[in-house]
PDB file of N, CA and C in Angstrom:
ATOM      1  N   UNK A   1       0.807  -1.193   0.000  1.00  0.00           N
ATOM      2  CA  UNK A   1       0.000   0.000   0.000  1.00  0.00           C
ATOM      3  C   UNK A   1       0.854   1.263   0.000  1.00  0.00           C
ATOM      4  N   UNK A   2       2.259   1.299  -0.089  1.00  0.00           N
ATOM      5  CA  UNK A   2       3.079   1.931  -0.177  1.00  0.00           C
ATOM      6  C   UNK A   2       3.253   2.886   1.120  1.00  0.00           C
ATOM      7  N   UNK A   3       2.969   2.175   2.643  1.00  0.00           N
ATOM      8  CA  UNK A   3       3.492   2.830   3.442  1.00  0.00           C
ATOM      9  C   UNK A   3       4.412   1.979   4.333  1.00  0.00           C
ATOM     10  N   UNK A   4       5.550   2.410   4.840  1.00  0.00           N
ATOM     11  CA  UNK A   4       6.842   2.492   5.553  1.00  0.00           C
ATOM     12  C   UNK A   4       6.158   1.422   6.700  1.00  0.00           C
ATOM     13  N   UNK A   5       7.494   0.523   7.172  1.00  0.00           N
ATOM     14  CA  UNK A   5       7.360   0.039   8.606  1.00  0.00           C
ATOM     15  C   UNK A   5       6.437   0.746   9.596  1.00  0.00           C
ATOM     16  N   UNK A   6       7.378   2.005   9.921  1.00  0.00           N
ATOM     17  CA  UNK A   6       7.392   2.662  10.918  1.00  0.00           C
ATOM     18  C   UNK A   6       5.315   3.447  10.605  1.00  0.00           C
ATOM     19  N   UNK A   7       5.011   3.547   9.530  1.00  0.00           N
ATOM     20  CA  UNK A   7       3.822   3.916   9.633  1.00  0.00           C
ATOM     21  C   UNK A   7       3.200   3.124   9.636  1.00  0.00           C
ATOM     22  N   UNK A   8       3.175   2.219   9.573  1.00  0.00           N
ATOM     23  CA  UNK A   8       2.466   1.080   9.556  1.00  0.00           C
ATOM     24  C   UNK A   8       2.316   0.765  11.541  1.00  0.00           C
ATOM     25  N   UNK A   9       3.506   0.768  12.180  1.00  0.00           N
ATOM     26  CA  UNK A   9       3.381   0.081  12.852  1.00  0.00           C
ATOM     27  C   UNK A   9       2.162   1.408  13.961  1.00  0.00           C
ATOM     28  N   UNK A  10       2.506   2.932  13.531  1.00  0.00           N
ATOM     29  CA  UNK A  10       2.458   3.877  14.386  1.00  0.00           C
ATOM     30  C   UNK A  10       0.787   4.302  13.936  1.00  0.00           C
ATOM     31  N   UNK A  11       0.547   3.899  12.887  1.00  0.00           N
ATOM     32  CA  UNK A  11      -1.065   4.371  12.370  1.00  0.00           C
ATOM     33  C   UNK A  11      -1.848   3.027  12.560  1.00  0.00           C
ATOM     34  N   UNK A  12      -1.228   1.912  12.455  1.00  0.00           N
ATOM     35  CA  UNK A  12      -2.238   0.562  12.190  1.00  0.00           C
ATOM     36  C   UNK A  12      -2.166  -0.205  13.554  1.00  0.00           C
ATOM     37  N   UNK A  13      -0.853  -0.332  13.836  1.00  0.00           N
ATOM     38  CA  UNK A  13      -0.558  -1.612  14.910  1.00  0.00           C
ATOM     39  C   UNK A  13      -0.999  -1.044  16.361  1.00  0.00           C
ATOM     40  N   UNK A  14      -0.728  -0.071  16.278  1.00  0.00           N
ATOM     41  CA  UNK A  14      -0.694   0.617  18.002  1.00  0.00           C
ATOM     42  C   UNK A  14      -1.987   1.682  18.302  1.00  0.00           C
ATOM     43  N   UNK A  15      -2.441   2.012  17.480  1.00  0.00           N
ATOM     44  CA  UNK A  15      -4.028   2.069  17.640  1.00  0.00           C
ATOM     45  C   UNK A  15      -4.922   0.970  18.266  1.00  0.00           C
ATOM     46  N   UNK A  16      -4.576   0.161  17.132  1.00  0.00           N
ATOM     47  CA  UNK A  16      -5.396  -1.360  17.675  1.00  0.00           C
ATOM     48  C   UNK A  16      -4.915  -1.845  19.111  1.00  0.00           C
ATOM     49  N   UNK A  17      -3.513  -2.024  19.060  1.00  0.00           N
ATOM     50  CA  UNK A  17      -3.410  -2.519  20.425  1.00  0.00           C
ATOM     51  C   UNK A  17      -3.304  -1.638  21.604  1.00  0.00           C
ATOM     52  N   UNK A  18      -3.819  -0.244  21.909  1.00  0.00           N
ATOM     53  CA  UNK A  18      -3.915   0.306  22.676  1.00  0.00           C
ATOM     54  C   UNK A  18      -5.059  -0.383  23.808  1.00  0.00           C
ATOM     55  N   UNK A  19      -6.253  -0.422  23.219  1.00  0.00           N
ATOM     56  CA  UNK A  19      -6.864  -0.988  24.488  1.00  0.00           C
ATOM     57  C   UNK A  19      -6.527  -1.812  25.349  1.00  0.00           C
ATOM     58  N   UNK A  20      -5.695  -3.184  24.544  1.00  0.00           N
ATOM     59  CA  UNK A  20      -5.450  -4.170  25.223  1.00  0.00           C
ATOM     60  C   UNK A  20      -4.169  -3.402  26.179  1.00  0.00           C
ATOM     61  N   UNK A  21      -3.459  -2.713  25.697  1.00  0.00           N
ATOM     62  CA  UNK A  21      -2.124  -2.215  26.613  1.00  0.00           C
ATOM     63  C   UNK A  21      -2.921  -2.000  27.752  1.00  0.00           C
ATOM     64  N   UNK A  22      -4.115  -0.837  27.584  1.00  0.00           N
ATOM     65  CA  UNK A  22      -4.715  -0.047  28.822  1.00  0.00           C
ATOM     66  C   UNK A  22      -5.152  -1.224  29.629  1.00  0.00           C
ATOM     67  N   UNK A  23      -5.535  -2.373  28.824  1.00  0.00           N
ATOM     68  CA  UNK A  23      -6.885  -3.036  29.648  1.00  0.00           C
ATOM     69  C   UNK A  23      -5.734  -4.141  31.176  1.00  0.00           C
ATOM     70  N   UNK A  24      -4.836  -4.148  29.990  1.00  0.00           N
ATOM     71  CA  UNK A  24      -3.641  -5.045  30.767  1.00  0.00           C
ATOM     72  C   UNK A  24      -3.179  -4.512  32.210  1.00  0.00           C
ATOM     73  N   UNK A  25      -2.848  -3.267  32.176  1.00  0.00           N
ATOM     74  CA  UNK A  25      -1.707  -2.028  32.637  1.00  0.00           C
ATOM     75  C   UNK A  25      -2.879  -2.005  33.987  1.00  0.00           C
ATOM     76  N   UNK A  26      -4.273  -1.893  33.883  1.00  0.00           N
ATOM     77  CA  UNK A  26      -4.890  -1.798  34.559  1.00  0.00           C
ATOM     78  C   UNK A  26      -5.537  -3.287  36.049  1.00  0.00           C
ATOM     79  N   UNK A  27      -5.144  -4.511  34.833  1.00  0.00           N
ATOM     80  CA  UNK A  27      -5.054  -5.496  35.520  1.00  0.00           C
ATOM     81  C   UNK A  27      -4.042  -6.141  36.387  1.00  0.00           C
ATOM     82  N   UNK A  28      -3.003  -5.594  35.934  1.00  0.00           N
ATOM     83  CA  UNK A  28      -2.133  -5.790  36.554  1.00  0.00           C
ATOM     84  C   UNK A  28      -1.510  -4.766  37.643  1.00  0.00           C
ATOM     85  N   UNK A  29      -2.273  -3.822  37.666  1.00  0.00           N
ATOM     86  CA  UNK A  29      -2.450  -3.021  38.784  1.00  0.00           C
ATOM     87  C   UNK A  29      -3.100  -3.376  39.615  1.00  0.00           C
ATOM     88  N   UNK A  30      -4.076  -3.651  39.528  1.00  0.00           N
ATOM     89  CA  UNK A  30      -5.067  -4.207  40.822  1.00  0.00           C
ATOM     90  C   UNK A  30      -4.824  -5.399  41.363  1.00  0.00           C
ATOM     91  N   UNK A  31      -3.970  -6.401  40.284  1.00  0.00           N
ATOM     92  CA  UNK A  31      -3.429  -7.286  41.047  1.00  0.00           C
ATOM     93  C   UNK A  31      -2.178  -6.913  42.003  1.00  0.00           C
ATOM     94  N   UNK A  32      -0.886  -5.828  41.812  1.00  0.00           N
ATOM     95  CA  UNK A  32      -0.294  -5.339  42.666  1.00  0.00           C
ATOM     96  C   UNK A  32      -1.345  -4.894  44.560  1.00  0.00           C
ATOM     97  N   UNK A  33      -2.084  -4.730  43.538  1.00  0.00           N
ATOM     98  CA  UNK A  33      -2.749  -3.974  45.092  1.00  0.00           C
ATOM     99  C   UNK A  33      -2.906  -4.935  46.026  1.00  0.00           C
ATOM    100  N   UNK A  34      -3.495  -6.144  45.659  1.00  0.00           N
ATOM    101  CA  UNK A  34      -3.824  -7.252  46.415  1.00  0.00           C
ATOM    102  C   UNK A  34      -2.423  -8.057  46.832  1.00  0.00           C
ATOM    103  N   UNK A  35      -1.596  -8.061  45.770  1.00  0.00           N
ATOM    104  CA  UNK A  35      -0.241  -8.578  46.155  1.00  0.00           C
ATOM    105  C   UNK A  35       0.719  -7.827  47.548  1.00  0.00           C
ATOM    106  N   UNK A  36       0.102  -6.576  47.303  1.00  0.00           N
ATOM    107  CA  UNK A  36       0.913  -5.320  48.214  1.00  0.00           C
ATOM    108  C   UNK A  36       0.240  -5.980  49.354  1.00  0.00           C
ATOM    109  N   UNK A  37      -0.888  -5.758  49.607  1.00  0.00           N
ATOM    110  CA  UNK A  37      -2.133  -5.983  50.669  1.00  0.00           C
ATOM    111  C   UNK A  37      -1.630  -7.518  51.505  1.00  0.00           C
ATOM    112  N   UNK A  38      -1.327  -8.360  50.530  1.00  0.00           N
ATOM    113  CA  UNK A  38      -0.492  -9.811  51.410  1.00  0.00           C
ATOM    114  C   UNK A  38       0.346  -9.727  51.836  1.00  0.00           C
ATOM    115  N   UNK A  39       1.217  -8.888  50.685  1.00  0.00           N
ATOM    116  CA  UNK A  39       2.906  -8.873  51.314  1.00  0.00           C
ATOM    117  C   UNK A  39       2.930  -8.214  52.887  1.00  0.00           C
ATOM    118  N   UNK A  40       1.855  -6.786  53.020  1.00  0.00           N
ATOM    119  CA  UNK A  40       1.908  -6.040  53.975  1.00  0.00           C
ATOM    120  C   UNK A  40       1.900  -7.223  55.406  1.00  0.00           C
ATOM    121  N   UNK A  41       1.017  -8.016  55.079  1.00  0.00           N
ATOM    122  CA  UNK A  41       0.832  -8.654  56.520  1.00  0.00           C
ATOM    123  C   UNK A  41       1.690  -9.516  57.202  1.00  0.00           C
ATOM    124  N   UNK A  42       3.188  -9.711  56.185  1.00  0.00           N
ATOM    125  CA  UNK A  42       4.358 -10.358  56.378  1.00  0.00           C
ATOM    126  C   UNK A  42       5.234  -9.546  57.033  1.00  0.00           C
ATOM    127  N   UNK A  43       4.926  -8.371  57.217  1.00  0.00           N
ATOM    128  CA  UNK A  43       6.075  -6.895  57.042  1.00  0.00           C
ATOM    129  C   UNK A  43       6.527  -5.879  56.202  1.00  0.00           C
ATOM    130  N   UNK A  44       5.330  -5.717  54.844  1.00  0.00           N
ATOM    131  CA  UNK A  44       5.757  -4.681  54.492  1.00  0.00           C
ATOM    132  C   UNK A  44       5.151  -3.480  54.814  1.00  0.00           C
ATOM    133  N   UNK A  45       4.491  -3.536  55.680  1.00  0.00           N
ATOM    134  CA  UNK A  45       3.842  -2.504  56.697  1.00  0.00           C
ATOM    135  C   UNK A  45       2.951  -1.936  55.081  1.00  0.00           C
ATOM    136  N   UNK A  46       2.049  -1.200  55.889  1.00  0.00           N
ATOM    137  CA  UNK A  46       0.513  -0.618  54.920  1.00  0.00           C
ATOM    138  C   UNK A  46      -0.384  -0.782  55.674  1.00  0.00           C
ATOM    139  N   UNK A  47      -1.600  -1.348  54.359  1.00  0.00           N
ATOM    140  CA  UNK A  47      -3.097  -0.960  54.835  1.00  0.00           C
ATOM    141  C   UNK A  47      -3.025  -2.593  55.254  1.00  0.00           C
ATOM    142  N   UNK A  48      -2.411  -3.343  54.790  1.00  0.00           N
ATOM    143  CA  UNK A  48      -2.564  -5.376  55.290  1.00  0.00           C
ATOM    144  C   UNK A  48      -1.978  -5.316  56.425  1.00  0.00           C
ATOM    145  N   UNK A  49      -0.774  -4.271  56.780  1.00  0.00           N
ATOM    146  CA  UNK A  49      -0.178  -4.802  58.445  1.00  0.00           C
ATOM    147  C   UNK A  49      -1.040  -3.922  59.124  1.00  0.00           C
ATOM    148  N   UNK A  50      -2.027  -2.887  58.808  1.00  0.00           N
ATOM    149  CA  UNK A  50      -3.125  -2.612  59.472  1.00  0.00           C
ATOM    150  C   UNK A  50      -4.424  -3.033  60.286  1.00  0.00           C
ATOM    151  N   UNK A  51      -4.281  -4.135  58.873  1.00  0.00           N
ATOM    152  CA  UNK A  51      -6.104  -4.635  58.795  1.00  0.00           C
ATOM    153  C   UNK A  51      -6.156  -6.265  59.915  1.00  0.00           C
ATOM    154  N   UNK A  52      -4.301  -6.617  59.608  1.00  0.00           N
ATOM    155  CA  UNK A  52      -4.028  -7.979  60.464  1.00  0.00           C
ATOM    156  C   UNK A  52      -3.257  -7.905  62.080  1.00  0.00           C
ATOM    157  N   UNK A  53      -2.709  -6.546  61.969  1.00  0.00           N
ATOM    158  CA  UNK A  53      -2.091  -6.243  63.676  1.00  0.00           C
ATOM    159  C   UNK A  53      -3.825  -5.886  63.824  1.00  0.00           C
ATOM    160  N   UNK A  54      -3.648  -4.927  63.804  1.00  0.00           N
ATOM    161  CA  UNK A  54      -4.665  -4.000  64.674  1.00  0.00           C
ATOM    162  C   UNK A  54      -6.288  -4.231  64.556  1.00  0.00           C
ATOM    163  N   UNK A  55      -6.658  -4.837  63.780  1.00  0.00           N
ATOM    164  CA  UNK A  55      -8.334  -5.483  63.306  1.00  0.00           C
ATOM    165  C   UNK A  55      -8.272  -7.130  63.883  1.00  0.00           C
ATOM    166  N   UNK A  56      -7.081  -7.758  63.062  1.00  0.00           N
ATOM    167  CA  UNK A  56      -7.297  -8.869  63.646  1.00  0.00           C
ATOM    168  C   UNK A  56      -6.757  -9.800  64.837  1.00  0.00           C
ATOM    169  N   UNK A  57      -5.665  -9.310  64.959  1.00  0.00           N
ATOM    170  CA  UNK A  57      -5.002  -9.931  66.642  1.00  0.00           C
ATOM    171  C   UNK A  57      -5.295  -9.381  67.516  1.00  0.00           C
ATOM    172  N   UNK A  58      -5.896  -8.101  67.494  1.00  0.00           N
ATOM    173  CA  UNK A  58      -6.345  -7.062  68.359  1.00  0.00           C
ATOM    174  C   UNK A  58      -7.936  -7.026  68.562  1.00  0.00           C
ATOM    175  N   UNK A  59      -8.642  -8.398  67.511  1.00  0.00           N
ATOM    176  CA  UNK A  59     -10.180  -8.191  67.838  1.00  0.00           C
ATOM    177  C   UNK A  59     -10.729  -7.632  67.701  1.00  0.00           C
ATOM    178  N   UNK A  60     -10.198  -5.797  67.180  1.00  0.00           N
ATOM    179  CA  UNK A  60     -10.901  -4.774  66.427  1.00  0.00           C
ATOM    180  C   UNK A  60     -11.544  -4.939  65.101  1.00  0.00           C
ATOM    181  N   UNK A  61     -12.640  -5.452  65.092  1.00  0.00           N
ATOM    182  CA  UNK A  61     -13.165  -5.595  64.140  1.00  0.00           C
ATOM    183  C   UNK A  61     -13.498  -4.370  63.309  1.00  0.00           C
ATOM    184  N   UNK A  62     -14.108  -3.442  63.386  1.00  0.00           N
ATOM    185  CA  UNK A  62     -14.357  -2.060  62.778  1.00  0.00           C
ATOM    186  C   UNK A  62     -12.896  -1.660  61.824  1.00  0.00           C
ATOM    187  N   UNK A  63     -11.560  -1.868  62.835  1.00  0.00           N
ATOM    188  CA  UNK A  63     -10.369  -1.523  61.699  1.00  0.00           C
ATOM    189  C   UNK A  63     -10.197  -2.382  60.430  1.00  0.00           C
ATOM    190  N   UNK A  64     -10.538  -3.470  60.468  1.00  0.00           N
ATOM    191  CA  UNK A  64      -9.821  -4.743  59.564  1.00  0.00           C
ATOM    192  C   UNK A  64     -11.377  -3.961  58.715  1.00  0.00           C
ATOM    193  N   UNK A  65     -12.798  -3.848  59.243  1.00  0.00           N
ATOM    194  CA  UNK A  65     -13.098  -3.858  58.068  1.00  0.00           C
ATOM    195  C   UNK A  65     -13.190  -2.683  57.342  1.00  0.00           C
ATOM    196  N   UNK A  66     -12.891  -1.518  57.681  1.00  0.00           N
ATOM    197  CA  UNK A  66     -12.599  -0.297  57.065  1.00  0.00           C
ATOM    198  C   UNK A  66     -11.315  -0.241  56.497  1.00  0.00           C
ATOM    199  N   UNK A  67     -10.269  -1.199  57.194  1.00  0.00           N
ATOM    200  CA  UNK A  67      -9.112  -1.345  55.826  1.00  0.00           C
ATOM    201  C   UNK A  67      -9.567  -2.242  54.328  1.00  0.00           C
ATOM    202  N   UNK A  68     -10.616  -3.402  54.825  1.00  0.00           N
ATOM    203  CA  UNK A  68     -10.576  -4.120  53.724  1.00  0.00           C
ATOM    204  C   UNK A  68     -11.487  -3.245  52.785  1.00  0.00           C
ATOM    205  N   UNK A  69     -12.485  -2.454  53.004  1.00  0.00           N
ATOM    206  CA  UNK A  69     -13.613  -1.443  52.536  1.00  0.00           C
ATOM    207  C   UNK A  69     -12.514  -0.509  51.721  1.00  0.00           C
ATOM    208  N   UNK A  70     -11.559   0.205  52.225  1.00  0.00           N
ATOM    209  CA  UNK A  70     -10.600   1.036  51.753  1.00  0.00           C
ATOM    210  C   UNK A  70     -10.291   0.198  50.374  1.00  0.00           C
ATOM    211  N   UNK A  71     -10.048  -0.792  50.677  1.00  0.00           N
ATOM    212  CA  UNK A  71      -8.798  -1.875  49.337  1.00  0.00           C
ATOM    213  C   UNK A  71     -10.189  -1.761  48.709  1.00  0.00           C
ATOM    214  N   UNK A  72     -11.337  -2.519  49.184  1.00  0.00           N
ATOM    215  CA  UNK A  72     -12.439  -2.431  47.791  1.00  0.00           C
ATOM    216  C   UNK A  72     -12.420  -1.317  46.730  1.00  0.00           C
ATOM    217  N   UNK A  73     -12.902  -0.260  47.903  1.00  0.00           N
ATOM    218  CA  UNK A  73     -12.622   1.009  46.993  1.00  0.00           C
ATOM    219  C   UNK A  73     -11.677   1.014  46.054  1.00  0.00           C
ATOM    220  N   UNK A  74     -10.723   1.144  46.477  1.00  0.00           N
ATOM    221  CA  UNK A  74      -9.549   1.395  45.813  1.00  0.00           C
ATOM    222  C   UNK A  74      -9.283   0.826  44.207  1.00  0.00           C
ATOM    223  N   UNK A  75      -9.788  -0.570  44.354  1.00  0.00           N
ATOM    224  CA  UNK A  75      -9.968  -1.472  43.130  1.00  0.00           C
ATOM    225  C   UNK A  75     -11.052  -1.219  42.385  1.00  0.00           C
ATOM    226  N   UNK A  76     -12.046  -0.748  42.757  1.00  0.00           N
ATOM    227  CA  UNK A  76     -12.949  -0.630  41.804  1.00  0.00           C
ATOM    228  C   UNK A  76     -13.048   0.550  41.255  1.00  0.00           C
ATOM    229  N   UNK A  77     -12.497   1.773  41.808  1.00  0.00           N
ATOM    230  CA  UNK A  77     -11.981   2.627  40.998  1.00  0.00           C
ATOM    231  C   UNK A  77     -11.044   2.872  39.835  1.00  0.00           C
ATOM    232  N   UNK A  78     -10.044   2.024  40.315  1.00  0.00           N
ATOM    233  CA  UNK A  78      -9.049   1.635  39.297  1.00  0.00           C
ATOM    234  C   UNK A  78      -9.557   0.924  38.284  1.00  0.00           C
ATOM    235  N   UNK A  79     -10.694   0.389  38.538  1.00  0.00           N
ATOM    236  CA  UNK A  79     -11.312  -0.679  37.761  1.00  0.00           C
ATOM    237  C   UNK A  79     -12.076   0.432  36.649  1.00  0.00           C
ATOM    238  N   UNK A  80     -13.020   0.975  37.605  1.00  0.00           N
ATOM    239  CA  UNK A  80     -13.974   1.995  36.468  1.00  0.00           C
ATOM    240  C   UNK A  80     -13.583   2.805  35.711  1.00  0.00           C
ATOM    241  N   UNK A  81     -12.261   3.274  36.218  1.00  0.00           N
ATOM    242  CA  UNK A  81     -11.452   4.500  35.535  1.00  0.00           C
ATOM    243  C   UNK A  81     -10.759   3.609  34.358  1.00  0.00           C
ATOM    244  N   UNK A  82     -10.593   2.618  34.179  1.00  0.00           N
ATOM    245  CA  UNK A  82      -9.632   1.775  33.615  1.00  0.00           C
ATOM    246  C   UNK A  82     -10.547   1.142  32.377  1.00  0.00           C
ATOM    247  N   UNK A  83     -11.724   1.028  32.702  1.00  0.00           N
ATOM    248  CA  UNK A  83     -12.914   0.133  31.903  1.00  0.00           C
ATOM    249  C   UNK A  83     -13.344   1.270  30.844  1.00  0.00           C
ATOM    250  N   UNK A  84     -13.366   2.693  31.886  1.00  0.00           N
ATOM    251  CA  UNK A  84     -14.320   3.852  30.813  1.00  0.00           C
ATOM    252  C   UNK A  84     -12.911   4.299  29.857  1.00  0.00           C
ATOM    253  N   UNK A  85     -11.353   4.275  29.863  1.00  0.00           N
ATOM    254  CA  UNK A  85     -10.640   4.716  29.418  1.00  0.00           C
ATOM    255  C   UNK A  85     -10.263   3.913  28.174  1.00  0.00           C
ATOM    256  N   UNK A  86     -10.748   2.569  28.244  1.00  0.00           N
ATOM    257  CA  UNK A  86     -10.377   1.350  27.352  1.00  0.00           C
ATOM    258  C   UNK A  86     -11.680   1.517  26.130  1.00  0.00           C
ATOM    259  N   UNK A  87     -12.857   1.667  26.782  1.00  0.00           N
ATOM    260  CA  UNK A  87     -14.624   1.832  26.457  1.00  0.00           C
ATOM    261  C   UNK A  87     -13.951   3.165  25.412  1.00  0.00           C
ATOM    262  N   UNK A  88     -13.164   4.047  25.524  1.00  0.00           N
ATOM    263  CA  UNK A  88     -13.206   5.432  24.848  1.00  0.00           C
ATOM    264  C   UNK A  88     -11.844   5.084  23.565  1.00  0.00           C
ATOM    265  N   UNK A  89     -10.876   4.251  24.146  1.00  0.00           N
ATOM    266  CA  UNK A  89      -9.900   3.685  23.251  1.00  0.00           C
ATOM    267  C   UNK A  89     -10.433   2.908  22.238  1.00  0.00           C
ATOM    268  N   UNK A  90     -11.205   2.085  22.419  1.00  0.00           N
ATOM    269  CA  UNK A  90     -11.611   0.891  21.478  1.00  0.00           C
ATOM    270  C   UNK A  90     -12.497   1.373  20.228  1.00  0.00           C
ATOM    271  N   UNK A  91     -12.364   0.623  18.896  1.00  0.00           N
ATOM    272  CA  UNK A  91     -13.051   0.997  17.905  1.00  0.00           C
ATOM    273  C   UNK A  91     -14.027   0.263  17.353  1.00  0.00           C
ATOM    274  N   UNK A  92     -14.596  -0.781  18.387  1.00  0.00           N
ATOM    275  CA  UNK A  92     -15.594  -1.491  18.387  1.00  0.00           C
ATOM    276  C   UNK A  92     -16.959  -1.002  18.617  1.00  0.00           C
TER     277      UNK A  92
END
């Protein structure tokens, strides 16, 4: 069709695969969060050495569940912001 690698790859290839980049970038964020959230309760201190000192060895129930309420949040924002940004990328 008489256009170059480089346009090819920058007008055809990476248009298309933008959503999937976003949709990825976003999944694998929220899986960090939950990964962070485990690691925390080993010692990497956060909202998990929060929710497991102080909610759960401590019997405070109200903390553990306003940390785990926090992490919900947290993910499903990332989630919606991530879904409507992919929803606006895509040419479907």
């Amino acid at each position: 069709m008489g256009a170059s690698p480089w346009q090819i790859i920058v007008r055809v290839m990476l248009p298309e695969a933008t959503p999937s980049l976003v949709s990825g970038f976003v999944l694998t964020t929220i899986t960090l969060i939950g990964y962070s959230a485990m690691a925390d309760v080993v010692g990497g201190g956060g909202l998990g050495t929060l929710a497991y000192q102080y909610g759960f060895q401590r019997y405070q129930n109200d903390v553990m569940v306003i940390t785990v309420v926090l992490l919900i949040i947290m993910v499903q924002i990332i989630q919606v912001v991530g879904d409507r940004i992919v929803a606006r990328l895509s040419r479907r």
